[in-house]
Protein backbone atom coordinates (compact mmCIF):
# COMPACT_ATOMS: atom_id res chain seq x y z
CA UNK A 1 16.19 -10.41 -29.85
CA UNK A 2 12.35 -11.49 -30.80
CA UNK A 3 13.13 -14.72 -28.84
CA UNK A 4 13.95 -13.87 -25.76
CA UNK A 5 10.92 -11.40 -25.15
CA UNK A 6 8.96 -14.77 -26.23
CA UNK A 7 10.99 -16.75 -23.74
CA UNK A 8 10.39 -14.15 -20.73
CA UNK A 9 6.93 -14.36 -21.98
CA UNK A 10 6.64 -18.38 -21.75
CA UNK A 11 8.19 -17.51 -18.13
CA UNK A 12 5.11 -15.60 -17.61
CA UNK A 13 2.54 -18.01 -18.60
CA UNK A 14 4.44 -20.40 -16.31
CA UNK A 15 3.79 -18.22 -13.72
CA UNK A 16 0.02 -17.69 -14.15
CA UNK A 17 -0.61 -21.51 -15.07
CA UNK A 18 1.42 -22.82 -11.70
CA UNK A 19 -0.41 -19.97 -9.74
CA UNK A 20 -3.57 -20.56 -10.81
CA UNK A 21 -3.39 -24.79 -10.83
CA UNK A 22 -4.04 -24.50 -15.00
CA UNK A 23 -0.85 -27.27 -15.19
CA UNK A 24 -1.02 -30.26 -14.48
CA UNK A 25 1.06 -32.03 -11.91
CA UNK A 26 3.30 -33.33 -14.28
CA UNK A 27 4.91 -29.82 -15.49
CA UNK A 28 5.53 -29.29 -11.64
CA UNK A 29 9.23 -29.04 -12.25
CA UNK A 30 8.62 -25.59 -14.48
CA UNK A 31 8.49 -23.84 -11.74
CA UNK A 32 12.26 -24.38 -10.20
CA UNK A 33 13.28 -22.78 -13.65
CA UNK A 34 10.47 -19.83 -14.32
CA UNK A 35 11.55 -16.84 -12.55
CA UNK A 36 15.22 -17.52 -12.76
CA UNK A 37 14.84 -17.95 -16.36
CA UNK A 38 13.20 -14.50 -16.29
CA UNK A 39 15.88 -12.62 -14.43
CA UNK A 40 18.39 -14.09 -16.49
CA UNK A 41 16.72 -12.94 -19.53
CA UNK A 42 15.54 -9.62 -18.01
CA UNK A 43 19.37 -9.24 -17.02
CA UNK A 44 20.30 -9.65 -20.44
CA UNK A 45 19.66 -6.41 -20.92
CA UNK A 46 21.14 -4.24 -17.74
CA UNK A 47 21.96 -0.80 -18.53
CA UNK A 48 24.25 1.16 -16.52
CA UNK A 49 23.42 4.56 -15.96
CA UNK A 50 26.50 5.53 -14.54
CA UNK A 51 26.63 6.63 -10.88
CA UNK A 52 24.26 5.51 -8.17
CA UNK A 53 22.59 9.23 -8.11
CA UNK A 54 21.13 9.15 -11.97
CA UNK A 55 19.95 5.61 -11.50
CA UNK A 56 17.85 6.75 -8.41
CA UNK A 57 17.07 10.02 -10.56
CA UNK A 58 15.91 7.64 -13.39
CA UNK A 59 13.89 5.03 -11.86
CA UNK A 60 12.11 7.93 -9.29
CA UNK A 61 11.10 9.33 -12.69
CA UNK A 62 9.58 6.00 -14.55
CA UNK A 63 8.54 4.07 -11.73
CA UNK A 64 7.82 6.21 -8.88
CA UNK A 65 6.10 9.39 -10.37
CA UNK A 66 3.50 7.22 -12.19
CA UNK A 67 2.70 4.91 -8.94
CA UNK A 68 2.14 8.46 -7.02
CA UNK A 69 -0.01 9.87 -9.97
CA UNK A 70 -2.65 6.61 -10.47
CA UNK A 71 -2.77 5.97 -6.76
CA UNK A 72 -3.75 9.17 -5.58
CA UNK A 73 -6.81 9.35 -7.61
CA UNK A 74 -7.28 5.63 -7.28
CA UNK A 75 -7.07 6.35 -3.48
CA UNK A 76 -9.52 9.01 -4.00
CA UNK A 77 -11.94 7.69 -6.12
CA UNK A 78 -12.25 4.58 -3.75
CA UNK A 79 -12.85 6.66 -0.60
CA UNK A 80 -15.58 8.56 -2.12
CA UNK A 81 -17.61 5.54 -3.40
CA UNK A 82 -17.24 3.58 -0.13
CA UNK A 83 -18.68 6.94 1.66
CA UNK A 84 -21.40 7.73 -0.88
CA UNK A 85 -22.48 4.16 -1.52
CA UNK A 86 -21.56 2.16 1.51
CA UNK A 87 -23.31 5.14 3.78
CA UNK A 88 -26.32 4.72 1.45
CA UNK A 89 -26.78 0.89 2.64
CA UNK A 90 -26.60 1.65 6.04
């Protein structure tokens, strides 16, 4: 299974390289095939978690929950250094 984490990590690099101009012209064509290489790899793996209720349950808890917890401070954080040190420069 070590191969196809390497292959959705190829896909990756593909990304970065054709969003960043790093290839060249002639490796143009990678990018038809990089992200639905991905999802068919990341697919590979679909668990079913039964009904549509624990699903929504489950990916509240792992993706949610953690957005809400880093962006709040983040949020935070970022408001207080614009008003201490942008009011400063004024």
């Amino acid at each position: 299974m070590e191969f196809i984490d390497l292959a959705k990590g190829i896909c990756i690099l593909l990304v970065i390289g054709l969003h960043t101009g790093a290839m060249p012209d002639s490796l143009a064509w990678l990018g038809m095939i990089r992200m639905p290489l991905y999802f068919v790899l990341s697919g590979l793996f679909f668990k079913d978690y039964g009904n549509f209720r624990g699903s929504v349950v489950r990916k509240v808890n792992k993706l949610l929950i953690p957005f809400v917890f880093f962006t709040l401070p983040m949020g935070l954080i970022s408001i207080l250094w614009k008003t201490i040190f942008m009011g400063i420069s004024r």
